[in-house]
C-alpha atoms as a PDB file:
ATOM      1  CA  UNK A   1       0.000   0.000   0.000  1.00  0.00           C
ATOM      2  CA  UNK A   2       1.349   3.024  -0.933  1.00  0.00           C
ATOM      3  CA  UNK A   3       1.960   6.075   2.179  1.00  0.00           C
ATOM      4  CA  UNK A   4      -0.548   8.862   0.824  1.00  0.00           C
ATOM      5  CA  UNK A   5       1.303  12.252  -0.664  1.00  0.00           C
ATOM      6  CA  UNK A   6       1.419  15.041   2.550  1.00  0.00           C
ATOM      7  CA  UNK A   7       3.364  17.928   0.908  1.00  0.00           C
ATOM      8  CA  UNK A   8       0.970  20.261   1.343  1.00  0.00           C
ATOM      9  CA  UNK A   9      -0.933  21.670   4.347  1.00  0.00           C
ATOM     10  CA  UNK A  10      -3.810  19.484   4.609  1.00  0.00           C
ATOM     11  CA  UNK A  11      -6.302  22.424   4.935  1.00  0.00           C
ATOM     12  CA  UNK A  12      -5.344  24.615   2.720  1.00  0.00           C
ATOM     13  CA  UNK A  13      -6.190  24.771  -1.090  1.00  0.00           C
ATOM     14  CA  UNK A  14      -4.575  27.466  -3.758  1.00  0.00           C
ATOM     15  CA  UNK A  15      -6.768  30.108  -3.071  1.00  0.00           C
ATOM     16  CA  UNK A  16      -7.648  29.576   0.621  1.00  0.00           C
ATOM     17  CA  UNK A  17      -7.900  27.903   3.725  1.00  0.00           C
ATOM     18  CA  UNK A  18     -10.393  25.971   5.805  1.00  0.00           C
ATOM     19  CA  UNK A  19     -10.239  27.305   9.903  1.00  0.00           C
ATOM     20  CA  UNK A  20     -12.738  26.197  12.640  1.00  0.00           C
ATOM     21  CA  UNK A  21     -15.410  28.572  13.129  1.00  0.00           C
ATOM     22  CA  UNK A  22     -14.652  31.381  15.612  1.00  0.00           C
ATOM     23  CA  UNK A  23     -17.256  33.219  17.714  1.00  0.00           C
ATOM     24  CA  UNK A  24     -16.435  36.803  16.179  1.00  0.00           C
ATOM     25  CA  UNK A  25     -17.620  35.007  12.900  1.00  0.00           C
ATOM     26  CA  UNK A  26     -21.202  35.727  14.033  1.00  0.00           C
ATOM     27  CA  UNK A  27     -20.871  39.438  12.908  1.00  0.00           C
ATOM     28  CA  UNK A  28     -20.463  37.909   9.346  1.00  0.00           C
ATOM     29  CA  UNK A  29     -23.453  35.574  10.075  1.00  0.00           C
ATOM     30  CA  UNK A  30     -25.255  38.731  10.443  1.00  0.00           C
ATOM     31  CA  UNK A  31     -24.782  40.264   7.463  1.00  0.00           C
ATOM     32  CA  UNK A  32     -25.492  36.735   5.689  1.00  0.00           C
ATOM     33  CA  UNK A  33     -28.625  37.135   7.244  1.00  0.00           C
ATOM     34  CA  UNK A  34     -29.882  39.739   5.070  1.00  0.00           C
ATOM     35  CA  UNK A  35     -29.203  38.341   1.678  1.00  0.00           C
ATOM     36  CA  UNK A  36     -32.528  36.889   1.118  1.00  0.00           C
ATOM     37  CA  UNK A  37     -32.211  34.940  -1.907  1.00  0.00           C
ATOM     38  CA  UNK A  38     -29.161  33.333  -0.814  1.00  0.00           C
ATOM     39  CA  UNK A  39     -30.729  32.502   2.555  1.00  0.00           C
ATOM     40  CA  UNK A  40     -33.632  31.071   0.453  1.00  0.00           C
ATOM     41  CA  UNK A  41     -31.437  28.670  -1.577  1.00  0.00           C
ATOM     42  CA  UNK A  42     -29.609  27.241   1.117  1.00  0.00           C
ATOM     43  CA  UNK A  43     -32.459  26.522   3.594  1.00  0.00           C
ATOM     44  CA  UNK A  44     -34.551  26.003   1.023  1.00  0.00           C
ATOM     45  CA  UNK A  45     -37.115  28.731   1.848  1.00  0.00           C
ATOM     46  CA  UNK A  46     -37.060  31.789   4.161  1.00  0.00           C
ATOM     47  CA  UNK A  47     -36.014  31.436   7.407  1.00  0.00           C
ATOM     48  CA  UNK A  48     -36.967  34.060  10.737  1.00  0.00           C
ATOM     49  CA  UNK A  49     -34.015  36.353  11.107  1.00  0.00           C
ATOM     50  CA  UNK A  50     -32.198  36.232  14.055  1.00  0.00           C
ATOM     51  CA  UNK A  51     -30.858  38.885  16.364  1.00  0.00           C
ATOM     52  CA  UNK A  52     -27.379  39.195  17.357  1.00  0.00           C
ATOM     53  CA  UNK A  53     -27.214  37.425  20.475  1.00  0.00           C
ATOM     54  CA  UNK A  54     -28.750  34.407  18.488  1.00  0.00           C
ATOM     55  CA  UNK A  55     -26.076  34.450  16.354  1.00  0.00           C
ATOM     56  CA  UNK A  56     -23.198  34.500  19.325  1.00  0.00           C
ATOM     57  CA  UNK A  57     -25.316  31.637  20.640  1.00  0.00           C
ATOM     58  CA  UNK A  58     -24.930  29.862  17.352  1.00  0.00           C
ATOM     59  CA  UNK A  59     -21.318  30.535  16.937  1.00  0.00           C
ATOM     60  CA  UNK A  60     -20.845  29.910  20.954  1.00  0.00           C
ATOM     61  CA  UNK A  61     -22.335  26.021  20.385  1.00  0.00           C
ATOM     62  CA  UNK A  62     -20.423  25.471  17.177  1.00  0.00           C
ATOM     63  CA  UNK A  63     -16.822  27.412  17.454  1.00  0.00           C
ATOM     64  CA  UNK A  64     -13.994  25.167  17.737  1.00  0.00           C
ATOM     65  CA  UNK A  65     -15.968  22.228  16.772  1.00  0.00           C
ATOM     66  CA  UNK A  66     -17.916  21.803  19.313  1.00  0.00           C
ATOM     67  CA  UNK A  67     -20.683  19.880  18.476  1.00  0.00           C
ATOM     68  CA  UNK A  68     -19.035  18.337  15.411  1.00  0.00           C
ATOM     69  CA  UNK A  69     -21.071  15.126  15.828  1.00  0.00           C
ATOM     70  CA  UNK A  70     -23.833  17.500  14.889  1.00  0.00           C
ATOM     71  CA  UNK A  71     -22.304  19.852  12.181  1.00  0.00           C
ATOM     72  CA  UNK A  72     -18.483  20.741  11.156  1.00  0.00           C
ATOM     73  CA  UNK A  73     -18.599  24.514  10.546  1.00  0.00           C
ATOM     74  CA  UNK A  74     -15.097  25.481   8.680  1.00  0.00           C
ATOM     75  CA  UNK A  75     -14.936  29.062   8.208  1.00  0.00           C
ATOM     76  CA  UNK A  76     -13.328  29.438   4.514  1.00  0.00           C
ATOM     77  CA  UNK A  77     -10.636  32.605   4.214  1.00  0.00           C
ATOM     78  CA  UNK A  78      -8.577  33.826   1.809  1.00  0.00           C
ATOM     79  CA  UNK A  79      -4.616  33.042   2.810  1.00  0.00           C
ATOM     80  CA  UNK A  80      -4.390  36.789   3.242  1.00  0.00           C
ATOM     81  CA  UNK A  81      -7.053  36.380   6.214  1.00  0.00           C
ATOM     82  CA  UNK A  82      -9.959  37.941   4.496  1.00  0.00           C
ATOM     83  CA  UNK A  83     -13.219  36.032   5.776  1.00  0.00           C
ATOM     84  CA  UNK A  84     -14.945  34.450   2.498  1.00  0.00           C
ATOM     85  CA  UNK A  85     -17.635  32.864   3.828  1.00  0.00           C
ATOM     86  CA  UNK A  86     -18.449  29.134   5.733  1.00  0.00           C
ATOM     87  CA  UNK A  87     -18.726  25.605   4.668  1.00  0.00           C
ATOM     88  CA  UNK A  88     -20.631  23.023   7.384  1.00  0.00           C
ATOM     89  CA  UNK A  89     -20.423  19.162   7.023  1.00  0.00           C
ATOM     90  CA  UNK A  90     -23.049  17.819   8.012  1.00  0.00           C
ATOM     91  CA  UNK A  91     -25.817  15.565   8.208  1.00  0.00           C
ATOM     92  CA  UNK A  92     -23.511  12.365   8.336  1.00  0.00           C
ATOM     93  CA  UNK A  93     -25.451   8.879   9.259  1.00  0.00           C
ATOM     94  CA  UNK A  94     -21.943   7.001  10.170  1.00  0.00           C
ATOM     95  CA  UNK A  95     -23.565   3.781   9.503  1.00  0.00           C
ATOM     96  CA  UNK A  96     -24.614   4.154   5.829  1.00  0.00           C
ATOM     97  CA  UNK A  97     -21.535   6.480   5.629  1.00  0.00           C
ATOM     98  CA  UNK A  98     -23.338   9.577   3.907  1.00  0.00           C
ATOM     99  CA  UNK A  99     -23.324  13.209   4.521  1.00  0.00           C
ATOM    100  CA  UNK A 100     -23.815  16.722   2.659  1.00  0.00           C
ATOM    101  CA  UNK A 101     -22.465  19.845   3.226  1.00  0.00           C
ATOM    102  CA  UNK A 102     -23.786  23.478   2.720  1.00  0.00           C
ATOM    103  CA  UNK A 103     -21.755  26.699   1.483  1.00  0.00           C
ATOM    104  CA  UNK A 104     -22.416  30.479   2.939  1.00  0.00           C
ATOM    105  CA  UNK A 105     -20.494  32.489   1.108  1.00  0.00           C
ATOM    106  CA  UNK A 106     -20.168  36.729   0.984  1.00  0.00           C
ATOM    107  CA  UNK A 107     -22.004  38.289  -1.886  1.00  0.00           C
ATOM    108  CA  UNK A 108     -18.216  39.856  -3.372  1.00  0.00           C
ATOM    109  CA  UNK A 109     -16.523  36.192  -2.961  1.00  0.00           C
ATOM    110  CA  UNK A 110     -19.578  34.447  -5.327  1.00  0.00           C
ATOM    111  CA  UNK A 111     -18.492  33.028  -8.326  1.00  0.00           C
ATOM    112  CA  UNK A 112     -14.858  32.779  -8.163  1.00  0.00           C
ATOM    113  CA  UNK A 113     -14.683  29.288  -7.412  1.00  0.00           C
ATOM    114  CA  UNK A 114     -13.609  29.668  -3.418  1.00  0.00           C
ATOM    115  CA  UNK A 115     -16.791  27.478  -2.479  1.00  0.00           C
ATOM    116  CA  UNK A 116     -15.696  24.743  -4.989  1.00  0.00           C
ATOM    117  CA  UNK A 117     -12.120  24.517  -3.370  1.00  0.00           C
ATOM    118  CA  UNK A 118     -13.338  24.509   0.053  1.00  0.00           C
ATOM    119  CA  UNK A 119     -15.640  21.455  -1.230  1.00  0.00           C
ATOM    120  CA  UNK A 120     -13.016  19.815  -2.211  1.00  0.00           C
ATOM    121  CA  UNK A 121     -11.210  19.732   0.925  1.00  0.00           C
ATOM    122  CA  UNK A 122     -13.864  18.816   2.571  1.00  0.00           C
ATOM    123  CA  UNK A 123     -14.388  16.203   0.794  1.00  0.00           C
ATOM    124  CA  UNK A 124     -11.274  14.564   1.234  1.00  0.00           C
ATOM    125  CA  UNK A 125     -11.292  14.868   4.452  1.00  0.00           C
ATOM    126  CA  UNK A 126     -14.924  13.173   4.568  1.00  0.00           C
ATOM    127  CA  UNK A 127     -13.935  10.469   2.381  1.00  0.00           C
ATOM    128  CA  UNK A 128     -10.198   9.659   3.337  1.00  0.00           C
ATOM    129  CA  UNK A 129     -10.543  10.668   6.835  1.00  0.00           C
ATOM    130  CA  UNK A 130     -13.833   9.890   8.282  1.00  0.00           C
ATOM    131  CA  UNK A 131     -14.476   6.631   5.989  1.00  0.00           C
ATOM    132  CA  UNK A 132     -18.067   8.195   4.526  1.00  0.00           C
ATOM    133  CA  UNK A 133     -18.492   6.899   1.097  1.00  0.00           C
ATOM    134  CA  UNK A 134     -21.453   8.998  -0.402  1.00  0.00           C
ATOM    135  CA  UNK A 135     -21.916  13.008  -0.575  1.00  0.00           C
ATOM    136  CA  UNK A 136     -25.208  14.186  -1.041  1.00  0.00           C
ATOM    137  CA  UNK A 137     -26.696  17.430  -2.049  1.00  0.00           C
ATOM    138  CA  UNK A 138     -30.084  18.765  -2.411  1.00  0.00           C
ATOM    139  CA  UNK A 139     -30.789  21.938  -3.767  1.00  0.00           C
ATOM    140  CA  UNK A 140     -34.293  23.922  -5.572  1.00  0.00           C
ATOM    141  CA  UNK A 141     -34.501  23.531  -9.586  1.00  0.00           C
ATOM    142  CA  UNK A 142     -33.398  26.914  -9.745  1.00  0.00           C
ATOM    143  CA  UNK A 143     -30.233  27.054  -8.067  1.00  0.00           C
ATOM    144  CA  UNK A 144     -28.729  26.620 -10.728  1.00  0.00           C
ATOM    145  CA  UNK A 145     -24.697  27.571  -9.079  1.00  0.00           C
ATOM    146  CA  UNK A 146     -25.338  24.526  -6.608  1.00  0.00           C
ATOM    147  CA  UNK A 147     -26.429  22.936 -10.090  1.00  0.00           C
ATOM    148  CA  UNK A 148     -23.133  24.122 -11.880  1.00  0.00           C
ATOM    149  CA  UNK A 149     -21.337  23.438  -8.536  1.00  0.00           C
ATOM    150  CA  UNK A 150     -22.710  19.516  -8.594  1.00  0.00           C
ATOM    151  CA  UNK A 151     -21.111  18.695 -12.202  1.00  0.00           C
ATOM    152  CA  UNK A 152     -17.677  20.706 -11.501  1.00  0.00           C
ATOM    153  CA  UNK A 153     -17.471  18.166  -8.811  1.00  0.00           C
ATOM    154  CA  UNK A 154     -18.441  14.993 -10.289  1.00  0.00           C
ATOM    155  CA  UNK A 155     -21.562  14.432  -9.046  1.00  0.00           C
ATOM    156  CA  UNK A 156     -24.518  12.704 -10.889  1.00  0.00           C
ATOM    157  CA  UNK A 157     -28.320  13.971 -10.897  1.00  0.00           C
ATOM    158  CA  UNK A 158     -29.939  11.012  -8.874  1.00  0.00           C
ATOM    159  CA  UNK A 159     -33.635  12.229  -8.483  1.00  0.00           C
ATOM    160  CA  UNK A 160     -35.904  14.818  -8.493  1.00  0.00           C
ATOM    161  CA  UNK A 161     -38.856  15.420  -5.881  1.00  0.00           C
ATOM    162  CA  UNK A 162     -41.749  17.087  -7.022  1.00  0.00           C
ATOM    163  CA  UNK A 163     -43.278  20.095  -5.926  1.00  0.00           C
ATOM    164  CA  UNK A 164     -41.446  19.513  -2.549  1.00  0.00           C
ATOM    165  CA  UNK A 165     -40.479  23.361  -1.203  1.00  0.00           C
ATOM    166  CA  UNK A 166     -42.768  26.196  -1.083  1.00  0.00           C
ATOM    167  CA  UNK A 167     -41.022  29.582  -0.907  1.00  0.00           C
ATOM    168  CA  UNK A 168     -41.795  32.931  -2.632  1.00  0.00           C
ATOM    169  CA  UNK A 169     -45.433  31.843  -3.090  1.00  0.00           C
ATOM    170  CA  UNK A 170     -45.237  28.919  -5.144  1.00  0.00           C
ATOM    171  CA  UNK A 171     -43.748  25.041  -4.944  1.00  0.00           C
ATOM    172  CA  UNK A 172     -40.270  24.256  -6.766  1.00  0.00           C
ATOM    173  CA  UNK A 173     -38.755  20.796  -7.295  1.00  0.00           C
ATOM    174  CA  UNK A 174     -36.009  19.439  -5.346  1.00  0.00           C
ATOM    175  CA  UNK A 175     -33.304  18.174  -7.274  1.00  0.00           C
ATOM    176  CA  UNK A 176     -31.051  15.477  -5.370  1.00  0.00           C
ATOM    177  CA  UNK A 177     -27.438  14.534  -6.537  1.00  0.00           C
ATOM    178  CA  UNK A 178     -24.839  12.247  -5.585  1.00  0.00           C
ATOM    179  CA  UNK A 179     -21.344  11.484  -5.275  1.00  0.00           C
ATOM    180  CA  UNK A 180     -19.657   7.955  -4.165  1.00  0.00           C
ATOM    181  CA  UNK A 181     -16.049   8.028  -2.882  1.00  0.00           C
ATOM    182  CA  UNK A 182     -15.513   6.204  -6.505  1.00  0.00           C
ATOM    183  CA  UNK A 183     -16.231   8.525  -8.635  1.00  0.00           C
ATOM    184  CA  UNK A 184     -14.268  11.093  -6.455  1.00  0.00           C
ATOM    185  CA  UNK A 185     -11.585   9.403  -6.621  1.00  0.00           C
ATOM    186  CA  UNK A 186     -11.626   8.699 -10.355  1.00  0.00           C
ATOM    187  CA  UNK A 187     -12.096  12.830 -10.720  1.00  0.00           C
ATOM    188  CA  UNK A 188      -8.887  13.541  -8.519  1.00  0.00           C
ATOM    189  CA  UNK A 189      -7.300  11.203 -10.319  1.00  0.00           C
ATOM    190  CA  UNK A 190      -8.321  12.977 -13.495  1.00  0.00           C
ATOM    191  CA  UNK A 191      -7.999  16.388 -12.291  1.00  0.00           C
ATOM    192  CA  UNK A 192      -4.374  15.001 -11.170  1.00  0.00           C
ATOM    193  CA  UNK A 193      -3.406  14.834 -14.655  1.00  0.00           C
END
């Protein structure tokens, strides 16, 4: 068996790095907060806003991993420092070995490909690390970066659920794709090349 490659800092990708969460990263939690659309597709519909001692609370129970059996929040940053935005792994059933993950990113860092990095990270950690073999994600028909996001990764379109989320006064279909440790593998490999 061959020793795996360690050359490079396991938590850091070309563009950034993955840190735990911090409790001062509620302030940018805050601001999250009032980008409605993006709030709507990642919880998949509009959720109550909170108030800032909510958010300390949140960042209090998850900071330093705490709680990781629950959620892994990495807070994603630029290797200047700058705060990009926040990458959770979560939802992991550890005996079926399958988990998803969900992306918060600032409205300036969008589209530059930081959430796809930190994914990919993640990922490895996930499936090298932690011995999961399947990454799911679930996102609204219309999403179409999480869309985008799915294919740059590898992932395949598995299923769609009808009519499943109401938001902004009408029902969308939930799209659900997949990812085995496999074809991950077969991508790095490719990507390696």
């Amino acid at each position: 068996m061959q020793a795996p490659e360690m050359t490079a800092p396991f938590w850091r990708g070309e563009r950034i790095r993955l840190r735990a969460l911090a409790k001062a990263d509620a302030a940018h939690w805050l601001v999250f907060d009032d980008d409605s659309e993006a709030i709507r597709t990642l919880n998949l519909g509009i959720s109550l806003p909170r108030s800032p001692s909510q958010a300390e609370e949140w960042a209090e129970r998850f900071a330093d991993f705490k709680n990781a059996d629950e959620a892994m929040i990495f807070t994603i940053e630029t290797h200047a420092g700058d705060y990009v935005g926040s990458l959770n792994l979560g939802g992991v059933d550890r005996r079926n070995g399958t988990f998803g993950t969900g992306t918060r990113l600032s409205a300036e860092h969008r589209g530059k490909g930081y959430a796809l990095e930190a994914k990919r990270i993640v990922l490895r950690y996930a499936f090298n690390e932690m011995r999961l073999q399947k990454y799911n994600i679930r996102c609204l028909e219309t999403n179409a970066a999480v869309i985008r996001h799915a294919a740059l990764l590898g992932c395949r379109e598995e299923g769609r659920i009808r009519r499943n989320v109401f938001t902004a006064g009408r029902f969308y279909d939930e799209l659900l794709f997949g990812l085995t440790r496999e074809e991950w593998e077969a991508d790095e490999a490719r990507r390696a090349r």
